[in-house]
PDB file of N, CA and C in Angstrom:
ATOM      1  N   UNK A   1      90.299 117.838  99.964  1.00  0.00           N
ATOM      2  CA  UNK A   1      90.131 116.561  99.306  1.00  0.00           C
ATOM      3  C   UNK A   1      88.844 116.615  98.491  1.00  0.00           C
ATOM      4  N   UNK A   2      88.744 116.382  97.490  1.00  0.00           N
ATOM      5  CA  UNK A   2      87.822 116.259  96.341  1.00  0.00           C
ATOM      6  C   UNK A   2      87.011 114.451  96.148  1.00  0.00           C
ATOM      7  N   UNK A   3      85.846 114.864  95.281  1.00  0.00           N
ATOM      8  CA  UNK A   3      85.788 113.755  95.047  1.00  0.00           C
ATOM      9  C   UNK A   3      85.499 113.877  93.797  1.00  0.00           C
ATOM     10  N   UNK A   4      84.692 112.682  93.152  1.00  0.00           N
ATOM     11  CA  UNK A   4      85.124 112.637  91.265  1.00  0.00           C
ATOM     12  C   UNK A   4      83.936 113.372  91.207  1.00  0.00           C
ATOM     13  N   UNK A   5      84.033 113.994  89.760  1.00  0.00           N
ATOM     14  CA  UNK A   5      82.965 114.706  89.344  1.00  0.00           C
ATOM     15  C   UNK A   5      81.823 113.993  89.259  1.00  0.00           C
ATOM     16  N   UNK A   6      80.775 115.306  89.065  1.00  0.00           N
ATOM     17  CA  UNK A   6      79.257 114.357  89.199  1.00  0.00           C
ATOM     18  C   UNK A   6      78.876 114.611  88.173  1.00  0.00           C
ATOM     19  N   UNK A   7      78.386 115.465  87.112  1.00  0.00           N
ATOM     20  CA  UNK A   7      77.919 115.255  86.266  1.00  0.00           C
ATOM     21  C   UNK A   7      78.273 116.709  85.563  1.00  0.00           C
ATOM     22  N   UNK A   8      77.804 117.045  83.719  1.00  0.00           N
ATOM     23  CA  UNK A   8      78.387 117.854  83.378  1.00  0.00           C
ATOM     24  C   UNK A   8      76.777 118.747  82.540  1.00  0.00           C
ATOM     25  N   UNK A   9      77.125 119.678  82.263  1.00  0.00           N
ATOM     26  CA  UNK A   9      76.078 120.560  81.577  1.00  0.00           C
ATOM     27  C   UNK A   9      76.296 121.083  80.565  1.00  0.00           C
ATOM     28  N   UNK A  10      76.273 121.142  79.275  1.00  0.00           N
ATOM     29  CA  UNK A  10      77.097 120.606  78.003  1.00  0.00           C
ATOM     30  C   UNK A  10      75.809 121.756  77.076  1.00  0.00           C
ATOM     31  N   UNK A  11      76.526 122.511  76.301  1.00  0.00           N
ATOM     32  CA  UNK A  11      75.502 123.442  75.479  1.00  0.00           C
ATOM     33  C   UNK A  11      76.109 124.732  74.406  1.00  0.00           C
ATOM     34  N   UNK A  12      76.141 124.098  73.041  1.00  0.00           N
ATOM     35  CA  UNK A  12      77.567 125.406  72.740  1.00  0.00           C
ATOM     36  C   UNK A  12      78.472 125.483  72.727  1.00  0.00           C
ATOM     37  N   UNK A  13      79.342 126.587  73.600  1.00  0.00           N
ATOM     38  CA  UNK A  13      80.626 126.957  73.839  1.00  0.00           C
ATOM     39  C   UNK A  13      80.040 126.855  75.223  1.00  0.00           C
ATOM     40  N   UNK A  14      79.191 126.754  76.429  1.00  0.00           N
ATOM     41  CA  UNK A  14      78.905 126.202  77.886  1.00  0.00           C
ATOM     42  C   UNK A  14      79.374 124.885  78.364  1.00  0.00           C
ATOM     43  N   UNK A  15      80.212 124.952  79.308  1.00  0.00           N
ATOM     44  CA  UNK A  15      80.471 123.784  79.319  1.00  0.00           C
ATOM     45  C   UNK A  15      80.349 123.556  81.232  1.00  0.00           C
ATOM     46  N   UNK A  16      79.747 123.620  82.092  1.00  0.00           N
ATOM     47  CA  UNK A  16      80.281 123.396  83.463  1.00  0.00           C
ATOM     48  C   UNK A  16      79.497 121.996  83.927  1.00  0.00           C
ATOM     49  N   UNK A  17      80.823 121.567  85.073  1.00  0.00           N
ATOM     50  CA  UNK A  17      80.759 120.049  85.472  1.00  0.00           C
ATOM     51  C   UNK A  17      80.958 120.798  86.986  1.00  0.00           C
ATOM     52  N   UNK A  18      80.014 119.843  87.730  1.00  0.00           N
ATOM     53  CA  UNK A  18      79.763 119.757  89.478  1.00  0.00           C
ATOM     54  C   UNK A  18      80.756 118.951  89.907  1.00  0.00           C
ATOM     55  N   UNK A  19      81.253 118.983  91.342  1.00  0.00           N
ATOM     56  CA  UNK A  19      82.193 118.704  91.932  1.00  0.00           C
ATOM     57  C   UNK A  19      81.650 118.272  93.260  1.00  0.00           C
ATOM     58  N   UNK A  20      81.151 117.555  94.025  1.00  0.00           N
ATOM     59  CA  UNK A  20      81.340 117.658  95.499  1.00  0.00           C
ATOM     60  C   UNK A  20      82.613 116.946  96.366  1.00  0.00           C
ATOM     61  N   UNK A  21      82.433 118.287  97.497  1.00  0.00           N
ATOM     62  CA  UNK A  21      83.446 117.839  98.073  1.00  0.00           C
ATOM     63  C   UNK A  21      83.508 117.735  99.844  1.00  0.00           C
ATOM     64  N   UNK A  22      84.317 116.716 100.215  1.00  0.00           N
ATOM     65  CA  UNK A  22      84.154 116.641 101.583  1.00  0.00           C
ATOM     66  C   UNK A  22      84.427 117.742 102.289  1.00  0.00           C
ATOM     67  N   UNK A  23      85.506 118.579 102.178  1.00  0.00           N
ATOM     68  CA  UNK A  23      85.986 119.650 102.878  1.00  0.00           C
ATOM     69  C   UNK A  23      85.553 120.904 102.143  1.00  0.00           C
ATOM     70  N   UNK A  24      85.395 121.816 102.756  1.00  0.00           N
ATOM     71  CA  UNK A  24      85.344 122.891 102.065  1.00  0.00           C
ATOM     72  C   UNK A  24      83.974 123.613 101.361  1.00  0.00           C
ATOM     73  N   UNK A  25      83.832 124.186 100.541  1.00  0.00           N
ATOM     74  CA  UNK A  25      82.553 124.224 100.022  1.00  0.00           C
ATOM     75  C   UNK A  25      81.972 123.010  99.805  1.00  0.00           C
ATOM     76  N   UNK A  26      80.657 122.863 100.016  1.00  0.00           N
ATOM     77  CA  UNK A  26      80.111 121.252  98.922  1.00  0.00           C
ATOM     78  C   UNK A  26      80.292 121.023  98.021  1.00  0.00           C
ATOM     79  N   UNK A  27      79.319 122.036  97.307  1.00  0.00           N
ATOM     80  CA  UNK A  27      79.730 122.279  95.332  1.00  0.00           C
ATOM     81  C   UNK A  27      80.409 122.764  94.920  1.00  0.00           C
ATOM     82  N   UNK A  28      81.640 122.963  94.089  1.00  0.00           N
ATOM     83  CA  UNK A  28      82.014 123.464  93.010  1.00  0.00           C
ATOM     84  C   UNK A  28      81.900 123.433  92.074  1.00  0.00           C
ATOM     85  N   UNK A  29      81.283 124.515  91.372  1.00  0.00           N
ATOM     86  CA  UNK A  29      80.823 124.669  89.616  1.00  0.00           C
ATOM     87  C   UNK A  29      81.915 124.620  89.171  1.00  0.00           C
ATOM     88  N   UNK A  30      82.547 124.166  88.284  1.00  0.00           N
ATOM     89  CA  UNK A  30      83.679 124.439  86.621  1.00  0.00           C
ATOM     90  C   UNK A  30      83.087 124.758  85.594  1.00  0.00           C
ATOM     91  N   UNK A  31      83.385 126.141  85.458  1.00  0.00           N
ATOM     92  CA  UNK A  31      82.602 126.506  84.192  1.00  0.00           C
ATOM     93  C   UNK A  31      83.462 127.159  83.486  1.00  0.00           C
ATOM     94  N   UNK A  32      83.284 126.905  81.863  1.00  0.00           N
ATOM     95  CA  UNK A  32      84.045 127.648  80.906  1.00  0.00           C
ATOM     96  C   UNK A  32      82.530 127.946  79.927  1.00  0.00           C
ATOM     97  N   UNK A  33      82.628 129.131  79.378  1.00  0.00           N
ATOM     98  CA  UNK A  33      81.867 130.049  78.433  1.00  0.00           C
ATOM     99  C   UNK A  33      82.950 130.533  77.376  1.00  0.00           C
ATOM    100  N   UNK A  34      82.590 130.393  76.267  1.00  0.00           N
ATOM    101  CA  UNK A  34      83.650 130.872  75.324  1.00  0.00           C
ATOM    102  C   UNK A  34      84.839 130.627  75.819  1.00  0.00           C
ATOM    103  N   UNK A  35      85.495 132.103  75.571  1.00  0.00           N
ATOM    104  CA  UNK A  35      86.904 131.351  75.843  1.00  0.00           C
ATOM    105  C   UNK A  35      87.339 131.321  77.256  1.00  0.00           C
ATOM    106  N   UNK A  36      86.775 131.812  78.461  1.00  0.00           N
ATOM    107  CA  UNK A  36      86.622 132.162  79.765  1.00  0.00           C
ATOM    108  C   UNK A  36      86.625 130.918  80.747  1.00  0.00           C
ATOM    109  N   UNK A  37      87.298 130.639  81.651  1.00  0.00           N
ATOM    110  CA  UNK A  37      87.335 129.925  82.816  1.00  0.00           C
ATOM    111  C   UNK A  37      87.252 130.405  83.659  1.00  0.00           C
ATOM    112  N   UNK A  38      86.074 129.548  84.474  1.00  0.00           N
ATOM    113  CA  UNK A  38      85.889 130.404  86.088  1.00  0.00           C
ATOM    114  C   UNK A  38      85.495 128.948  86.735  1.00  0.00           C
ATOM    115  N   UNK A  39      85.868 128.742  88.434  1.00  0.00           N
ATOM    116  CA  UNK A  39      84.913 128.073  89.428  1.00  0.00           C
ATOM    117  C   UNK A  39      84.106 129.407  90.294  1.00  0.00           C
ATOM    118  N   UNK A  40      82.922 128.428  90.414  1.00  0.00           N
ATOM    119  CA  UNK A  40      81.759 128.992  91.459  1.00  0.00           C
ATOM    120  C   UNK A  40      81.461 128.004  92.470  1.00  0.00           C
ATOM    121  N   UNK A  41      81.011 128.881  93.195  1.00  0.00           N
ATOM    122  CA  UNK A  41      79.929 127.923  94.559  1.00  0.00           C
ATOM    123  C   UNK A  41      79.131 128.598  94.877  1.00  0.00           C
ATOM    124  N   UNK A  42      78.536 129.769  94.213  1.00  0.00           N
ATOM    125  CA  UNK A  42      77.396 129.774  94.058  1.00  0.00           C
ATOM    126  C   UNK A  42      76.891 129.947  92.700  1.00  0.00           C
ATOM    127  N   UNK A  43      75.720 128.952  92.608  1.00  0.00           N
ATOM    128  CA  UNK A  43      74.828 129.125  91.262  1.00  0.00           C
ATOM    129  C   UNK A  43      74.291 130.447  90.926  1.00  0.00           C
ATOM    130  N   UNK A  44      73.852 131.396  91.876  1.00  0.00           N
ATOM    131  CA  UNK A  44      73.533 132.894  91.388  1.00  0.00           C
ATOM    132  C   UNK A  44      74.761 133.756  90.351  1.00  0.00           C
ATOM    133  N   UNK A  45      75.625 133.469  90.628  1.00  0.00           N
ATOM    134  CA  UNK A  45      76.925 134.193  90.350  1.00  0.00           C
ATOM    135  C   UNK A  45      77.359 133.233  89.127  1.00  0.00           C
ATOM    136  N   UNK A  46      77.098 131.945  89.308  1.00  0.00           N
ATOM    137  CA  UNK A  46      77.419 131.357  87.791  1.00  0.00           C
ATOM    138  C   UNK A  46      76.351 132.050  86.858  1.00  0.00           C
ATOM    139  N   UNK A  47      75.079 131.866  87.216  1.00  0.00           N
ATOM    140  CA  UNK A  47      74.237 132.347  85.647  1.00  0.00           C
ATOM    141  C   UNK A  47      74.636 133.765  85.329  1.00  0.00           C
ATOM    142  N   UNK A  48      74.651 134.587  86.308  1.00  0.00           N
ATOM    143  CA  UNK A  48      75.463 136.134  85.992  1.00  0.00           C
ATOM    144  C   UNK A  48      76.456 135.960  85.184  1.00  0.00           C
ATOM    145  N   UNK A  49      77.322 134.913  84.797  1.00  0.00           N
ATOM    146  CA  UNK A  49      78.398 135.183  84.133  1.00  0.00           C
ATOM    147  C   UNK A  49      78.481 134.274  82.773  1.00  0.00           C
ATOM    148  N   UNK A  50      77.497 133.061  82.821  1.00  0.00           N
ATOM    149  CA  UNK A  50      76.916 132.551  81.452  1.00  0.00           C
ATOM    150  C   UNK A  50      76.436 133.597  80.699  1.00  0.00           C
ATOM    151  N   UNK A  51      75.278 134.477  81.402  1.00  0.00           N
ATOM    152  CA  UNK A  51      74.633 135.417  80.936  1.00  0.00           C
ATOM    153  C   UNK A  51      73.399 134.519  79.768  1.00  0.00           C
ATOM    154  N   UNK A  52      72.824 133.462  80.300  1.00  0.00           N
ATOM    155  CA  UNK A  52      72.160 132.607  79.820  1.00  0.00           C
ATOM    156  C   UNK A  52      70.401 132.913  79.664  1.00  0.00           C
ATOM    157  N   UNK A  53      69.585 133.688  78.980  1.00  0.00           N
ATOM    158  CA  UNK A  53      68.353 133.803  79.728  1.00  0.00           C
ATOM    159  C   UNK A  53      67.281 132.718  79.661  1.00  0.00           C
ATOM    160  N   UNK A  54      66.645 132.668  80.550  1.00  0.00           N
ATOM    161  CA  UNK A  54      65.940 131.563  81.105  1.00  0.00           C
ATOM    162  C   UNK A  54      64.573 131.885  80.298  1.00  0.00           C
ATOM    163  N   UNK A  55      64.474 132.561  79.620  1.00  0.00           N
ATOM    164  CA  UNK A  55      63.279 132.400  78.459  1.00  0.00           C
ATOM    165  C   UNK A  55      63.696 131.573  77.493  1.00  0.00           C
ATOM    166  N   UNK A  56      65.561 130.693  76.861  1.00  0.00           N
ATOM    167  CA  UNK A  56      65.149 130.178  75.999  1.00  0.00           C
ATOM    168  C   UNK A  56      65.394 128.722  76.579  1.00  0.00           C
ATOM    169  N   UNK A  57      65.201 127.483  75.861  1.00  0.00           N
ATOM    170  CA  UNK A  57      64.581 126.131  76.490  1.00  0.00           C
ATOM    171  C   UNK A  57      66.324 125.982  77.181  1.00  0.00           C
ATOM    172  N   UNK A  58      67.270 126.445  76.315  1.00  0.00           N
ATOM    173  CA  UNK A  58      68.874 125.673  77.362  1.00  0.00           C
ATOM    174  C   UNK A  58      68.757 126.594  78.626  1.00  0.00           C
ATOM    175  N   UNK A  59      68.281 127.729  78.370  1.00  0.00           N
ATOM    176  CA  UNK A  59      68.000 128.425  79.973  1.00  0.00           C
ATOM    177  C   UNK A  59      67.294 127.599  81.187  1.00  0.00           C
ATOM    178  N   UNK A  60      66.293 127.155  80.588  1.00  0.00           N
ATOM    179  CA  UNK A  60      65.695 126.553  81.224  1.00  0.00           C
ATOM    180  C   UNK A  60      66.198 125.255  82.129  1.00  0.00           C
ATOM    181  N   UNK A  61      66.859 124.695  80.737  1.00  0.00           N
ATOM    182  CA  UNK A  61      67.330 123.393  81.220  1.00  0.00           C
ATOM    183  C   UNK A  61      68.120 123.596  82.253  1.00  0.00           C
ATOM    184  N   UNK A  62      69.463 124.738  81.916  1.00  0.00           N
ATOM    185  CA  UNK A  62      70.618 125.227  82.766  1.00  0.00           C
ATOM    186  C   UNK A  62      69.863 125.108  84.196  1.00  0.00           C
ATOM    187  N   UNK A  63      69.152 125.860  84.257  1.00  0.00           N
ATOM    188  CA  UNK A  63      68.281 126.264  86.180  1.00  0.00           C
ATOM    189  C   UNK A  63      68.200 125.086  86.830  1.00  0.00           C
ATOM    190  N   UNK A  64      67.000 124.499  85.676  1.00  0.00           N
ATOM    191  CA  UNK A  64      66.822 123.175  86.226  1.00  0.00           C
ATOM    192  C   UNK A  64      67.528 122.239  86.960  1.00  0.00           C
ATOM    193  N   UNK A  65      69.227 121.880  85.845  1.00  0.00           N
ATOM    194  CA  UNK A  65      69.998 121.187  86.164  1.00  0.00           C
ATOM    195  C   UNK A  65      71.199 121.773  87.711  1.00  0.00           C
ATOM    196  N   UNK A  66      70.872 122.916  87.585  1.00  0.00           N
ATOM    197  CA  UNK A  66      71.636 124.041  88.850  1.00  0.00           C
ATOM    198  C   UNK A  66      70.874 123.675  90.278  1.00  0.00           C
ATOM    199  N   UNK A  67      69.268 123.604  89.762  1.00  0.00           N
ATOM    200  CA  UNK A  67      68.593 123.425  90.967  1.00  0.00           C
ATOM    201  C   UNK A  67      68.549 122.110  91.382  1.00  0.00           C
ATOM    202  N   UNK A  68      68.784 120.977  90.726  1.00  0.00           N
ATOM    203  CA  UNK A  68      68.756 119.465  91.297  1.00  0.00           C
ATOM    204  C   UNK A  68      70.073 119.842  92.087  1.00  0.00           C
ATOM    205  N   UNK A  69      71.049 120.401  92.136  1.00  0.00           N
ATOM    206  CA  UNK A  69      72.552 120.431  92.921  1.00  0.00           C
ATOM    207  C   UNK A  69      72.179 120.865  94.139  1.00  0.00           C
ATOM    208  N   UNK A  70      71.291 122.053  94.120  1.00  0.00           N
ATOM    209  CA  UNK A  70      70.843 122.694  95.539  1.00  0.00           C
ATOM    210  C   UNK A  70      69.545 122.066  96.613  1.00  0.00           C
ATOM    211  N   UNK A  71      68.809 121.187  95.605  1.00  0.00           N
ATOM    212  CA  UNK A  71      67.583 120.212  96.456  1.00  0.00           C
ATOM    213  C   UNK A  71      68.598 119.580  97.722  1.00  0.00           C
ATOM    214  N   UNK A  72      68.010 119.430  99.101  1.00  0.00           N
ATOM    215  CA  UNK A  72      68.696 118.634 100.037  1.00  0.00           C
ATOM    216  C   UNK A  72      69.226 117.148  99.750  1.00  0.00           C
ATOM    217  N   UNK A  73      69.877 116.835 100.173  1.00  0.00           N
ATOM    218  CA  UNK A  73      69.927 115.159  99.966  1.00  0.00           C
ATOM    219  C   UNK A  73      69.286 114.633 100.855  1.00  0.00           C
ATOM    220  N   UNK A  74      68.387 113.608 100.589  1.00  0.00           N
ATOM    221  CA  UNK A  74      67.606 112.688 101.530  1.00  0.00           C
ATOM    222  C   UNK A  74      68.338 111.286 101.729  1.00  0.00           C
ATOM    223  N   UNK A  75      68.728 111.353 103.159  1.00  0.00           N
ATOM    224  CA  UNK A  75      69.451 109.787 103.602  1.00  0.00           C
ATOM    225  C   UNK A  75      68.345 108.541 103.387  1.00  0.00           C
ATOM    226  N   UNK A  76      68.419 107.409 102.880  1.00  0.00           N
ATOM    227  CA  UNK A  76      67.514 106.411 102.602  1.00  0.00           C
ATOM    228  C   UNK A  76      67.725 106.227 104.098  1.00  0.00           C
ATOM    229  N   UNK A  77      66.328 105.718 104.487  1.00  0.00           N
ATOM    230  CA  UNK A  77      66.267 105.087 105.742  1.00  0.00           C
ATOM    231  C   UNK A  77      66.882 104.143 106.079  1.00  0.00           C
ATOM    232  N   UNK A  78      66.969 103.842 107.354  1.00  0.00           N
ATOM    233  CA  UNK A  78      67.774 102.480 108.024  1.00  0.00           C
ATOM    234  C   UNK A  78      66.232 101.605 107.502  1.00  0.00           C
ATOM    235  N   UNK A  79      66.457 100.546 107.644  1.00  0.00           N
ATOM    236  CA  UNK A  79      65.201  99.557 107.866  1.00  0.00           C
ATOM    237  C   UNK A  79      64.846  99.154 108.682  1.00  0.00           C
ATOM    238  N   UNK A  80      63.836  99.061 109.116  1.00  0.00           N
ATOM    239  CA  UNK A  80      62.869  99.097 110.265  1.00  0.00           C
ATOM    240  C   UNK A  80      62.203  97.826 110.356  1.00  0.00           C
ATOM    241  N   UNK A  81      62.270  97.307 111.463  1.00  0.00           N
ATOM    242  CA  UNK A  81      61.458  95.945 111.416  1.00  0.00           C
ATOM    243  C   UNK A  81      60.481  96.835 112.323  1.00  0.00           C
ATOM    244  N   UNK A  82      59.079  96.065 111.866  1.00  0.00           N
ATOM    245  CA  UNK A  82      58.026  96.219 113.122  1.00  0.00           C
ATOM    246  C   UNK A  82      57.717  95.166 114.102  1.00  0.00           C
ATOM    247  N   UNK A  83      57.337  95.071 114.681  1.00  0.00           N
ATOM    248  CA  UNK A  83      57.251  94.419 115.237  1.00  0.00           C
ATOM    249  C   UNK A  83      55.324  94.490 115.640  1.00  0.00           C
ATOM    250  N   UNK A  84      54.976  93.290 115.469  1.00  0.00           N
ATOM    251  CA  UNK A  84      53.248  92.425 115.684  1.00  0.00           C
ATOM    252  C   UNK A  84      53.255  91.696 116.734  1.00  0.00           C
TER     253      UNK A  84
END
């Protein structure tokens, strides 16, 4: 079971959109490069196959936007009364 996409990474002929999902892997990458379609779940193995280098600024951006997917998620707290 899937859920709706989360957001997309748009550059060129680059095109991949994130996926999370309840079952199964978390992430799924969708990525198309030229004329090429592939899914990933892991980000190492996607930039291997963009072949994107991270010296120029969409490199950059690419990582960037790869690495907000892999930061943990932080649960907002319950709320807390204190008590005086």
């Amino acid at each position: 079971m899937s859920m709706k996409s989360e957001r997309r990474f748009v550059a060129g002929q680059l095109w991949i959109e994130v996926t999370k999902h309840r079952e199964g892997p978390p992430l799924v990458y969708v990525c198309r490069s030229g004329k090429a379609s592939r899914l990933f779940t892991d980000p190492d193995k996607l930039l291997k196959f963009v072949r994107w280098p991270k010296s120029t600024p969409t490199g950059q951006l690419l990582r960037e936007w790869l690495d907000h997917w892999d930061a943990p998620e932080v649960e907002p707290q319950e709320q807390v009364k204190m008590v005086t």
